[in-house]
Protein backbone atom coordinates (compact mmCIF):
# COMPACT_ATOMS: atom_id res chain seq x y z
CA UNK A 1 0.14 34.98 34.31
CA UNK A 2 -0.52 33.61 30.81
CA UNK A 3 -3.38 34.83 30.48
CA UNK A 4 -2.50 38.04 31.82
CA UNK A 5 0.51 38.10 29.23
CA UNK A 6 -2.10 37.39 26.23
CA UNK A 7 -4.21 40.23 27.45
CA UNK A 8 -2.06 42.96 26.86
CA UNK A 9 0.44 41.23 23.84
CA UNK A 10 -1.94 40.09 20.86
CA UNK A 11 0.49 37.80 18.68
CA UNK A 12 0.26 38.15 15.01
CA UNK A 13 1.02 34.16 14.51
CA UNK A 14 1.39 31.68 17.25
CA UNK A 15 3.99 28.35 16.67
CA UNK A 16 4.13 25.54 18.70
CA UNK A 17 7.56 23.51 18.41
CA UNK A 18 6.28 19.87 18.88
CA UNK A 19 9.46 18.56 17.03
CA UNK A 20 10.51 17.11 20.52
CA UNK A 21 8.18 17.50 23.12
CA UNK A 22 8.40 16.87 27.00
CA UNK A 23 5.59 15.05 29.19
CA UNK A 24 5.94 14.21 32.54
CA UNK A 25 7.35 17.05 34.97
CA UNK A 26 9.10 19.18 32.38
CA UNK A 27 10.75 21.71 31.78
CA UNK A 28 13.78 20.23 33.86
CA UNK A 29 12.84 16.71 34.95
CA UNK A 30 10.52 15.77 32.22
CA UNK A 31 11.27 13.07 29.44
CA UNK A 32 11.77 14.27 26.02
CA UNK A 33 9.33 12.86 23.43
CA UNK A 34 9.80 12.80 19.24
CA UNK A 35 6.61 14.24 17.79
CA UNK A 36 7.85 16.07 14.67
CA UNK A 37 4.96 18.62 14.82
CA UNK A 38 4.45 21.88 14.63
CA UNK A 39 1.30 23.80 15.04
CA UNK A 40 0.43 26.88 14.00
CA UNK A 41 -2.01 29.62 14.53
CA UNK A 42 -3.10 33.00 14.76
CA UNK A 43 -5.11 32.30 17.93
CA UNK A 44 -3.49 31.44 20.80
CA UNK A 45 -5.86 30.00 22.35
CA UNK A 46 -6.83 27.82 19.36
CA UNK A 47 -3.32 26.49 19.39
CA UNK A 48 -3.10 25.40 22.80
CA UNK A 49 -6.49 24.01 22.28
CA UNK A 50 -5.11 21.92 19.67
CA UNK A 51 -1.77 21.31 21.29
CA UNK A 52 -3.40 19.38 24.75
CA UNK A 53 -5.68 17.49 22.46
CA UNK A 54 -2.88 16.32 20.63
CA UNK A 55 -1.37 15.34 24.01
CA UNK A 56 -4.38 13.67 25.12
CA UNK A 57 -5.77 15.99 27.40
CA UNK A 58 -8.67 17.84 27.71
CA UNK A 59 -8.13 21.51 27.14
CA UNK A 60 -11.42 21.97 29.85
CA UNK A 61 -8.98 20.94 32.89
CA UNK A 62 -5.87 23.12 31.60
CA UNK A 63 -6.64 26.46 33.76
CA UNK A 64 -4.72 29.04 31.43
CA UNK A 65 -7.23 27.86 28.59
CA UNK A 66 -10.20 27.75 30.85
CA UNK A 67 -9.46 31.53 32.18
CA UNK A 68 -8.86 32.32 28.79
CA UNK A 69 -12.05 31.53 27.28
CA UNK A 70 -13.77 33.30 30.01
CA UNK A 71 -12.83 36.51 29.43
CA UNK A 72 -13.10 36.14 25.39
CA UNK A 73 -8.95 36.11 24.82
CA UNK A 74 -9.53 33.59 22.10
CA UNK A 75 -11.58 30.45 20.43
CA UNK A 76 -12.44 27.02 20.99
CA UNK A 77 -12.93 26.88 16.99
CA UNK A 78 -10.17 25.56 15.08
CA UNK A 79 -9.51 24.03 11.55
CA UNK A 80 -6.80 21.33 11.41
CA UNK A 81 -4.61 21.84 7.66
CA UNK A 82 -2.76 18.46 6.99
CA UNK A 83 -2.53 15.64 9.72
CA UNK A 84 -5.65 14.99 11.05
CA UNK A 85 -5.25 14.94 15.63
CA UNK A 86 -6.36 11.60 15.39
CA UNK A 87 -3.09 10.78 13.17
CA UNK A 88 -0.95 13.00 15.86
CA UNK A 89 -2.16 12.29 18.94
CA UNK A 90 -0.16 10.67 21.27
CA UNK A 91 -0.55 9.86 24.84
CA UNK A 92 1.43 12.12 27.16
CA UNK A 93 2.17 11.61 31.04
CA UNK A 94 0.44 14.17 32.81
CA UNK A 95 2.66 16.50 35.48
């Protein structure tokens, strides 16, 4: 359905709030974790690129991402402005 979503609504400018994210089994029963981040792009697809590397995972075994980049929707190229994802990254529990 994400993908779907992206199809049809291009956004302009794409924000991730990282300034407290959630790992585990979130929305509801996840834990809440301090990052004070925020990523920004004008890809979407570049952003949530970015955002599961942060996390620690690899945006090849996140299906939105992988559907996405099939059918063109967006870009595995990125440039990183300030922090480096090496300085951010953090380990996240998985789902």
């Amino acid at each position: 359905m994400i993908v779907d979503i992206n199809s049809v609504v291009s956004p302009s400018l794409v924000l991730i709030d990282g300034f407290v994210a959630m790992e585990g089994l979130g929305p509801i029963n996840g834990r809440p974790k301090r990052m004070d981040l925020l990523i920004a792009s004008r890809d979407v697809v570049a952003a949530d690129i970015v955002g599961t590397r942060v996390m620690g995972f690899d945006p090849a075994d996140v299906g939105h991402i992988r559907m996405a980049l099939q059918i063109g929707l967006g870009s595995e190229t990125y440039q990183v402005v300030g922090e480096t994802l090496e300085g951010v990254r953090t380990k996240f529990a998985p789902p």
